[in-house]
Protein backbone atom coordinates (compact mmCIF):
# COMPACT_ATOMS: atom_id res chain seq x y z
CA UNK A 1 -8.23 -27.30 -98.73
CA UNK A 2 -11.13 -29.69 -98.68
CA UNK A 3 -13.76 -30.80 -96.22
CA UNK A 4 -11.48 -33.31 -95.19
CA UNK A 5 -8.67 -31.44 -94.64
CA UNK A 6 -10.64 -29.79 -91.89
CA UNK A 7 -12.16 -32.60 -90.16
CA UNK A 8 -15.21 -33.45 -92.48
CA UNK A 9 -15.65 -37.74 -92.31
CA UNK A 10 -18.57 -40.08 -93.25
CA UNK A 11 -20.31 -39.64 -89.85
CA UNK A 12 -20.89 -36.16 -90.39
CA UNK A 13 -22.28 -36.72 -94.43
CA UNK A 14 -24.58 -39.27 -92.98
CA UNK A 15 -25.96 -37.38 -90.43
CA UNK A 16 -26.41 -34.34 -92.99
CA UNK A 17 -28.21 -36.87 -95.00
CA UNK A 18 -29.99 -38.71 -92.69
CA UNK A 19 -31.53 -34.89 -91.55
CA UNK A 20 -32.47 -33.97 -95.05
CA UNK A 21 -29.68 -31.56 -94.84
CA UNK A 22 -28.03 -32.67 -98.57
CA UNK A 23 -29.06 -28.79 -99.82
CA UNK A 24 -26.68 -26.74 -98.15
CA UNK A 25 -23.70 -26.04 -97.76
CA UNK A 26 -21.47 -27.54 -94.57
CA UNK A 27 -18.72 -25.50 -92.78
CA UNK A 28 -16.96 -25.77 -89.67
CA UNK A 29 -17.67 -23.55 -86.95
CA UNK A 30 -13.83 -22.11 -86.41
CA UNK A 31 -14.61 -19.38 -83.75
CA UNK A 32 -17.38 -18.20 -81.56
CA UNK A 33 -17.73 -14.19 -79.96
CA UNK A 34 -20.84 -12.72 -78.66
CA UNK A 35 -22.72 -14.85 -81.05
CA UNK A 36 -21.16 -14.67 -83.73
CA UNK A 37 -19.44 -16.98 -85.53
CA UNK A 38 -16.50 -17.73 -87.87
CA UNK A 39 -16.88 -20.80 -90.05
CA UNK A 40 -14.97 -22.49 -92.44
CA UNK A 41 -15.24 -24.75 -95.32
CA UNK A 42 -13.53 -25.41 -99.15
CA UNK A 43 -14.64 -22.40 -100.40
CA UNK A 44 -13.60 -19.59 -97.78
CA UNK A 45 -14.57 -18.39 -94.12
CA UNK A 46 -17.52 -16.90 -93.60
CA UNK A 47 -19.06 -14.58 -90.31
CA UNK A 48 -22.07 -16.39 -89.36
CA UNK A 49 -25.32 -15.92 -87.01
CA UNK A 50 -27.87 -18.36 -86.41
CA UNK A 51 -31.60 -17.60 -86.89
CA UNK A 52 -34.30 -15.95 -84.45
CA UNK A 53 -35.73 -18.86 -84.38
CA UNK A 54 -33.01 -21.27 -83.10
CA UNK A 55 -32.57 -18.98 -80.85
CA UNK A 56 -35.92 -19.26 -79.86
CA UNK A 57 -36.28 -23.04 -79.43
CA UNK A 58 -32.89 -23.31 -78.33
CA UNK A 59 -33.46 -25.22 -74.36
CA UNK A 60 -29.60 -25.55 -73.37
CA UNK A 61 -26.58 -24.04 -74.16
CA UNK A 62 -25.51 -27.29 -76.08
CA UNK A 63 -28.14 -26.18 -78.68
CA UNK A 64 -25.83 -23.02 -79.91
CA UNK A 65 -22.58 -24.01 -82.36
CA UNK A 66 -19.45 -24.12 -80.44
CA UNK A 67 -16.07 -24.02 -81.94
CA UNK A 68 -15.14 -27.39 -83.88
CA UNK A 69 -18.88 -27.96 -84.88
CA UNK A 70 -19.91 -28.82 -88.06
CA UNK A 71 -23.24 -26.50 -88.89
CA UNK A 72 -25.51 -26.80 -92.45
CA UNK A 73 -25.55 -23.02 -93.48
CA UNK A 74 -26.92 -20.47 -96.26
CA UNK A 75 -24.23 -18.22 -98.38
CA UNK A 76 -25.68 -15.13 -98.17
CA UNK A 77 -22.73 -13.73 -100.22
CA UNK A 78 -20.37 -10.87 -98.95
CA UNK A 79 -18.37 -13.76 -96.92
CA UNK A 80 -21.54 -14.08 -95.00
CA UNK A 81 -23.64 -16.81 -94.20
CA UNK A 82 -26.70 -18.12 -91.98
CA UNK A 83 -26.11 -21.42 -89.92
CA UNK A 84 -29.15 -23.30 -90.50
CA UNK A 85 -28.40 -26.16 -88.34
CA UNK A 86 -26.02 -28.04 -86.23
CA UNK A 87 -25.04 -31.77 -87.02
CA UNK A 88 -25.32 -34.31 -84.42
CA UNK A 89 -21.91 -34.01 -82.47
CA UNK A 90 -19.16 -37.03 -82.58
CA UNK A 91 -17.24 -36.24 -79.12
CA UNK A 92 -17.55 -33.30 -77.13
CA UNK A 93 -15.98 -31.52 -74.20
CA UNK A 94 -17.97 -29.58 -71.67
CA UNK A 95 -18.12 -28.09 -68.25
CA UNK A 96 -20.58 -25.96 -65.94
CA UNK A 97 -20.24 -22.64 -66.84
CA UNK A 98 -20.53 -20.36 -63.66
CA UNK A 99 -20.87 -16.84 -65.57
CA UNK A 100 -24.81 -15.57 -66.56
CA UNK A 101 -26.29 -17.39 -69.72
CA UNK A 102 -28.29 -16.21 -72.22
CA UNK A 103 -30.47 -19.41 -71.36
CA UNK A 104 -31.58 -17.47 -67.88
CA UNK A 105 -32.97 -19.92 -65.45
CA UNK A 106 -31.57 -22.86 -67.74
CA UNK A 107 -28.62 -25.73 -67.23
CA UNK A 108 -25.09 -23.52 -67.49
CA UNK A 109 -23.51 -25.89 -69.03
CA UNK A 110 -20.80 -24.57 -71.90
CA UNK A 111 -19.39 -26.74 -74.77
CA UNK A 112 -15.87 -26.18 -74.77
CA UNK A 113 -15.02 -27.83 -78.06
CA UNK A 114 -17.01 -30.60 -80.42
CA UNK A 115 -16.06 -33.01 -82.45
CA UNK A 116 -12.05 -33.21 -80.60
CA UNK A 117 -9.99 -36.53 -81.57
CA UNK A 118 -7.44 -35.97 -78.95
CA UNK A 119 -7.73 -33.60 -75.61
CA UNK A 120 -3.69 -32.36 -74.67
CA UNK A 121 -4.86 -31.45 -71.30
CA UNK A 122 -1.57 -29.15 -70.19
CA UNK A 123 -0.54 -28.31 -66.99
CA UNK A 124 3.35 -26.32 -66.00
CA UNK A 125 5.76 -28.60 -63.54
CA UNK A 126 5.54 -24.80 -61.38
CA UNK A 127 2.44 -23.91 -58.91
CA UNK A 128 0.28 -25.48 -61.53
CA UNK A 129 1.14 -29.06 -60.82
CA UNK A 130 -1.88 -30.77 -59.30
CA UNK A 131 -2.90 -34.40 -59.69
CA UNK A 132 -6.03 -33.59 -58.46
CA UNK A 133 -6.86 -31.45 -61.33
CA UNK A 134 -5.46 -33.86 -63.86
CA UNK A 135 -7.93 -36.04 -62.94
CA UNK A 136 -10.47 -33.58 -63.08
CA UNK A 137 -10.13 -32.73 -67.06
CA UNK A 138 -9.20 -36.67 -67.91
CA UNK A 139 -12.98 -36.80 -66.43
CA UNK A 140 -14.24 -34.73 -68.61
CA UNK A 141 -12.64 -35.98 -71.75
CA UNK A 142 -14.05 -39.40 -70.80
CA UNK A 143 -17.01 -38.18 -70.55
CA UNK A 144 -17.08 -36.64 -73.90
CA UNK A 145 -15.75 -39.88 -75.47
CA UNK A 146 -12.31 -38.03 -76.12
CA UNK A 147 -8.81 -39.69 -76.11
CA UNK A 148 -6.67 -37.62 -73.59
CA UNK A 149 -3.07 -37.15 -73.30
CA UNK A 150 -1.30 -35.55 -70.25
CA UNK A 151 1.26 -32.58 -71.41
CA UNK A 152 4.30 -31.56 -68.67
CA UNK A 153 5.12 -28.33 -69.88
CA UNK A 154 8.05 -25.83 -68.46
CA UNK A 155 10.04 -29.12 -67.39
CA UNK A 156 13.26 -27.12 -68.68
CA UNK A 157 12.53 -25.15 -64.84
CA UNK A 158 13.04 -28.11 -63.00
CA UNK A 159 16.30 -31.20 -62.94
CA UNK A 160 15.96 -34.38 -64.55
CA UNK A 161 15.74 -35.68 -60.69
CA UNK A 162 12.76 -33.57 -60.57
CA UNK A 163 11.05 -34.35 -63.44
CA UNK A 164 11.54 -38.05 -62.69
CA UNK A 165 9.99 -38.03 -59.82
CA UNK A 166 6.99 -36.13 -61.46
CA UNK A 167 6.48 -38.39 -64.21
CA UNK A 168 6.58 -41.52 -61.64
CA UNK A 169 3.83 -39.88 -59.47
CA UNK A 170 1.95 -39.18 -62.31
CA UNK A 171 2.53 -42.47 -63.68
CA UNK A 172 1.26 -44.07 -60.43
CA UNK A 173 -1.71 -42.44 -59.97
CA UNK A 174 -2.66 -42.52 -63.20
CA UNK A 175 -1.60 -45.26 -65.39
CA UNK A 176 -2.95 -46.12 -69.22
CA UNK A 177 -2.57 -42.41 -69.95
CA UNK A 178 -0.05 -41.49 -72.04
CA UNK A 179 2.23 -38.21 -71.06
CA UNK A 180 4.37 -35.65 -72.51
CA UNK A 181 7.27 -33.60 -71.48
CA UNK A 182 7.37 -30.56 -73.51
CA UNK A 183 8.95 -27.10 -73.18
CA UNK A 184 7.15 -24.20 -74.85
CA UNK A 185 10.60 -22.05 -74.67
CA UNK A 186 12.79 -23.96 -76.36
CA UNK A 187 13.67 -24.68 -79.52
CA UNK A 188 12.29 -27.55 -80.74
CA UNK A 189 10.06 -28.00 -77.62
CA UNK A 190 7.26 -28.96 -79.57
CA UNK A 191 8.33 -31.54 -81.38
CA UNK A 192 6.37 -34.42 -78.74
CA UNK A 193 3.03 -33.09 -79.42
CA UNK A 194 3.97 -32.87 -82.96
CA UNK A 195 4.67 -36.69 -83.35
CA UNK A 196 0.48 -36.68 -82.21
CA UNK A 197 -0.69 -34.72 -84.17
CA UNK A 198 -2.18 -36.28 -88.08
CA UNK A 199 -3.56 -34.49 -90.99
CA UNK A 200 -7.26 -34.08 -90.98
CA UNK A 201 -7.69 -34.77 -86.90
CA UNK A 202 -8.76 -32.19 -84.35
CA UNK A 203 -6.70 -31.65 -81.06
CA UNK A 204 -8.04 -29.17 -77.97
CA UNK A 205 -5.73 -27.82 -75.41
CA UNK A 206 -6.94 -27.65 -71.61
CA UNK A 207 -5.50 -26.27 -68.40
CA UNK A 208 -5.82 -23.55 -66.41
CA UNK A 209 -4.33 -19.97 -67.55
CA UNK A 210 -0.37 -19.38 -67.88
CA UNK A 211 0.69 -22.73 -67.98
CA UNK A 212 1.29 -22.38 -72.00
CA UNK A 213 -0.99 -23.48 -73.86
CA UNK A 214 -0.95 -20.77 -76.40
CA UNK A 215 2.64 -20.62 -76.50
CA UNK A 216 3.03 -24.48 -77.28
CA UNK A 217 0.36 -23.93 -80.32
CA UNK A 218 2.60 -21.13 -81.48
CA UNK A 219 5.48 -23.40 -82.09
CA UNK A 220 3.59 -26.20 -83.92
CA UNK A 221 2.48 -22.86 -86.08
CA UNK A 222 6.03 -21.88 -86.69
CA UNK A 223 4.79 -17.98 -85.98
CA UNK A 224 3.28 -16.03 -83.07
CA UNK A 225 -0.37 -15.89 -83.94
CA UNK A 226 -1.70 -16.35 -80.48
CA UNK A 227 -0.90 -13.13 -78.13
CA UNK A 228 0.86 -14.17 -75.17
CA UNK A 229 2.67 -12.60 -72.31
CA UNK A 230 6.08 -12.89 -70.24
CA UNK A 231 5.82 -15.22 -66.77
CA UNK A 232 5.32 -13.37 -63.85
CA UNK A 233 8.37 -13.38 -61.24
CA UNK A 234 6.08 -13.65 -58.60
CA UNK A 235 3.43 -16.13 -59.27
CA UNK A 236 5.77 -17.97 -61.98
CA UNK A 237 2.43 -18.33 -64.14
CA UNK A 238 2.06 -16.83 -67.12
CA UNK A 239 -0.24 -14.27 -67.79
CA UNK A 240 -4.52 -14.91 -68.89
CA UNK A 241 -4.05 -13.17 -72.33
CA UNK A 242 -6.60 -15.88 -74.34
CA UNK A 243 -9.96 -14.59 -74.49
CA UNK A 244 -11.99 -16.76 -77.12
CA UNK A 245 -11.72 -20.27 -78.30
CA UNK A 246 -9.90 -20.21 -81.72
CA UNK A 247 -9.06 -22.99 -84.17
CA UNK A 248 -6.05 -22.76 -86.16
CA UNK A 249 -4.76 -25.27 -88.67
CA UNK A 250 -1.25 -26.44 -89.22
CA UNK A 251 0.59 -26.81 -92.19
CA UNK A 252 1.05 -30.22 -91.70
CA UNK A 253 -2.30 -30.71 -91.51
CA UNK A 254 -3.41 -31.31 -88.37
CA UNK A 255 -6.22 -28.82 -86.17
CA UNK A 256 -5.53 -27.32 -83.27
CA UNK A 257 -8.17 -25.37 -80.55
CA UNK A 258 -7.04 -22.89 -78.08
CA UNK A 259 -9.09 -22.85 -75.09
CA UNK A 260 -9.29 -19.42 -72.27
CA UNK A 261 -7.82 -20.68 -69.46
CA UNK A 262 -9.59 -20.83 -65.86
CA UNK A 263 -8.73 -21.75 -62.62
CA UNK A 264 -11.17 -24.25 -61.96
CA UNK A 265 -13.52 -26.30 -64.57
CA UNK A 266 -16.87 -27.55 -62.98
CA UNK A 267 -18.36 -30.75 -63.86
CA UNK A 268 -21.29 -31.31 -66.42
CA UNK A 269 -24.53 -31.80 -65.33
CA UNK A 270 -23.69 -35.00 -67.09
CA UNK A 271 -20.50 -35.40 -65.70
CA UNK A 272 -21.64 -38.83 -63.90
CA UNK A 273 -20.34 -41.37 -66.43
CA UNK A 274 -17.40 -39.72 -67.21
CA UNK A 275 -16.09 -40.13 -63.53
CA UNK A 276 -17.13 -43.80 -63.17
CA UNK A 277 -15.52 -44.35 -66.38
CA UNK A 278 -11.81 -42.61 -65.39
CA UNK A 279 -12.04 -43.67 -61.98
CA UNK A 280 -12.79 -47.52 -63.20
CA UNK A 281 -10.59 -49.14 -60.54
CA UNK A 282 -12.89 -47.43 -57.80
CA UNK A 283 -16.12 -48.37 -60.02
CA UNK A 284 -14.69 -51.75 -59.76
CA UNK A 285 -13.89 -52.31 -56.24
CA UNK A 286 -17.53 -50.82 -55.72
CA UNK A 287 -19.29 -53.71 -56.98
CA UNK A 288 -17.62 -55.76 -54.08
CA UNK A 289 -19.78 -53.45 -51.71
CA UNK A 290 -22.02 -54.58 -48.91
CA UNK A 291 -24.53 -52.10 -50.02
CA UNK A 292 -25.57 -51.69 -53.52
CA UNK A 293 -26.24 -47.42 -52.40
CA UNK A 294 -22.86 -47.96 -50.80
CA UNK A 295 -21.55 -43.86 -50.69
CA UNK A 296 -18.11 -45.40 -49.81
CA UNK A 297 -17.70 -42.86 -46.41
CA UNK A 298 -18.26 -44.40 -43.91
CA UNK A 299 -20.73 -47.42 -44.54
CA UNK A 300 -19.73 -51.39 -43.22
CA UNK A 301 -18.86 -53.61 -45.69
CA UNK A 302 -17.51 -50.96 -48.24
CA UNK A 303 -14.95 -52.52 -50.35
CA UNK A 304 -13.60 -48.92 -51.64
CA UNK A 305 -12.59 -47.87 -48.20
CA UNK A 306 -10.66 -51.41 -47.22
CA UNK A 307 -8.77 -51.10 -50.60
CA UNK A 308 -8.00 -47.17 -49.01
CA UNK A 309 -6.94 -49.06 -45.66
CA UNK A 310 -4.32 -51.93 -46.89
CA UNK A 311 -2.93 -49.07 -49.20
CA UNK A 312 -4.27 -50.81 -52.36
CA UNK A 313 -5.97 -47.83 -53.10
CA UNK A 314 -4.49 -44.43 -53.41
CA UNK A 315 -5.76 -42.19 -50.36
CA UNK A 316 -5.77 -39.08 -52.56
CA UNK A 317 -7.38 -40.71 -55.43
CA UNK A 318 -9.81 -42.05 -53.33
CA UNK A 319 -10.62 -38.25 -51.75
CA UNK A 320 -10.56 -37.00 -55.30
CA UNK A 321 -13.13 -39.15 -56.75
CA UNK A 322 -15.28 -38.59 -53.87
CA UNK A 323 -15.28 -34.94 -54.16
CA UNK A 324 -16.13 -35.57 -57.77
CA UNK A 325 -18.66 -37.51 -57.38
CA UNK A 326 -20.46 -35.46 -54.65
CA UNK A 327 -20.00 -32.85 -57.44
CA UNK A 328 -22.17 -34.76 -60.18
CA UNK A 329 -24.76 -35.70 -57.53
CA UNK A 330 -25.07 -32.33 -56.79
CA UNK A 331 -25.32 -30.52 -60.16
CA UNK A 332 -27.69 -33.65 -60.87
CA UNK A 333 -30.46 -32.63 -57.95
CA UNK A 334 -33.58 -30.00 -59.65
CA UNK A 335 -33.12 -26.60 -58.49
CA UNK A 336 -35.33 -27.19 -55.34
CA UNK A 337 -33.22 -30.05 -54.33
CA UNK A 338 -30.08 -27.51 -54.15
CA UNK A 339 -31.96 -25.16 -52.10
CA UNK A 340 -33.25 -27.63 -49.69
CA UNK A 341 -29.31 -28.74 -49.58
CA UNK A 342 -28.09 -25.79 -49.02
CA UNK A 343 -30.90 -24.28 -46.53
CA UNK A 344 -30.19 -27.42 -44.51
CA UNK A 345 -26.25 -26.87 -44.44
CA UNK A 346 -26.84 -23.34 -43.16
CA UNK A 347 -28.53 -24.47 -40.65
CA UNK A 348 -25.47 -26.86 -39.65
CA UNK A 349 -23.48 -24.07 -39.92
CA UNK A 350 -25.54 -22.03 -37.70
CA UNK A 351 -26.15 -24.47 -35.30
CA UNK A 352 -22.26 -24.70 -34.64
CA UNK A 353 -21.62 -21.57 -34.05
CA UNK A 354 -23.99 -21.36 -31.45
CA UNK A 355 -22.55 -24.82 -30.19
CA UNK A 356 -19.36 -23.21 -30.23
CA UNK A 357 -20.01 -19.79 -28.52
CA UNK A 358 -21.97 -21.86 -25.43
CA UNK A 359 -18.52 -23.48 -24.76
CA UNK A 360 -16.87 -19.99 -24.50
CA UNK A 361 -15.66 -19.56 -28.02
CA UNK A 362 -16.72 -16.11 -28.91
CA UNK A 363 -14.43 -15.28 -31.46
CA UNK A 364 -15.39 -18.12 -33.74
């Protein structure tokens, strides 16, 4: 296996070069736990930490190696090795991480996955199934200059009536993007993604926990590598059993990342572009405005909210971007600027309850 077999390409050997980097050795960052890292290259795998003094200088969470990045390191023998530095990224996929950082007091933003050709962004035709959140992760793979496809996955729970009907509203709300209907269970299930998937590319699968990720990259394996568990009766999810982000490489030749699930992905601090770039019929319209601060709520003139009113516009479209883009503004204000926000909406809240309790509500 060579560099290229793994995702190595000319932008990466001029950015080693153009960095003074031509004296070490490259490999691929192929795992990531606790800060420590798995890479990869043509002559083995290799555990891998990154010096005191990145860590030192390091501002952001985007300055630590993520899975999929391509990192100038030391062989310090023993199948160990230093990472010396990080190339410049080609795409990347990120989100706002919620948990505590190391970076205290910093942006929480977490790389999900770098240097991604194609984002399968999965979600299960069951309790899953949410436009809303489709639109949410094609937002962020704009915004990371990734190519996203849409995966339908379980459709073998569901009629061909059903799955029609799924596929059209899909279709409709979000046309130019391409989308698959796949079944993790059965045999053969695979085979869609497969007909995506070319030697020496990278591919990252997103969506929320249960809806089978893991078990789809299983199949294009051939063998259970990745744990996973029975669907629940109840909740007809499958279970959270990924922990880490792993990248595993076919035999075909293609490079696949599993990615934990969660529930809900937050927006970059970043995020802005990518949503005025997926949502480019609303960016559109917008220029039509009678204000060029137009918030498209309630302002005269708005373009974005006639195109709501003949029905040229998709209502829930419309009420997802806004909520996105209140969600970029947002994560875009200075700390202060959140607590002023929030200070002032407690005091909204406050002020209603008293409103309400003067009019004889008291068990508001």
């Amino acid at each position: 296996m060579n560099k290229n077999d793994i995702g190595y390409n000319s932008f990466f050997e001029s950015e080693r070069n153009r960095l003074g980097l031509g004296e070490f050795s490259v490999a691929r960052v192929t795992s990531e736990s606790r800060g420590a890292y798995k890479v990869k290259n043509e002559n083995g795998e290799y555990l891998a930490k990154i010096t005191g003094k990145q860590m030192f200088e390091a501002k952001e969470r985007e300055d630590y190696p993520a899975v999929g990045d391509w990192v100038a390191m030391k062989d310090l023998g023993d199948e160990r090795a230093e990472i010396v530095s990080i190339l410049p990224r080609a795409t990347m996929l990120k989100r706002k991480h919620g948990d505590k950082s190391r970076l205290k007091g910093k942006d929480k933003t977490q790389v999900i996955a770098s240097n991604i050709d194609v984002a399968f962004i999965v979600e299960s035709v069951g309790r899953d199934y949410n436009l809303n959140r489709f639109e949410r992760y094609l937002a962020i793979a704009k915004n990371g200059k990734v190519e996203p496809i849409i995966v339908l996955n379980k459709v073998d729970l569901i009629s061909k009536e059903e799955l029609k009907e799924k596929l059209t509203q899909i279709q409709n709300r979000i046309p130019g993007v391409e989308v698959l209907s796949v079944s993790a269970v059965k045999e053969g299930g695979e085979n869609e993604i497969k007909k995506h998937i070319q030697k020496g590319k990278t591919y990252c699968f997103l969506g929320s926990s249960g809806v089978g990720k893991s078990s789809l990259i299983n199949r294009l394996l051939g063998k259970s590598v990745i744990r996973t568990e029975d669907i629940s009766l109840y909740s007809d999810r499958g279970k959270h059993v990924t922990t880490v982000r792993q990248m595993y490489f076919l035999e075909d030749g293609g490079i696949v990342i599993d990615n934990p699930g969660v529930r809900e992905v937050g927006l970059a601090t970043d995020a802005r572009e990518g949503v005025e770039d997926f949502f480019q019929e609303i960016t559109t319209l917008a220029e039509e405005c009678k204000y060029t601060d137009c918030a498209h709520v309630n302002e005269p003139g708005c373009a974005v909210l006639k195109a709501v009113r003949s029905g040229k516009l998709d209502e829930e479209k419309y009420s997802n971007f806004i909520g996105l883009k209140k969600e970029t503004e947002y994560n875009e204000m200075s700390g202060l600027e959140k607590k002023e926000k929030d200070r002032q909406f407690g005091k909204f809240i406050n002020k209603a309850k008293k409103d309400f309790k003067k009019i004889g509500h008291k068990d508001y």
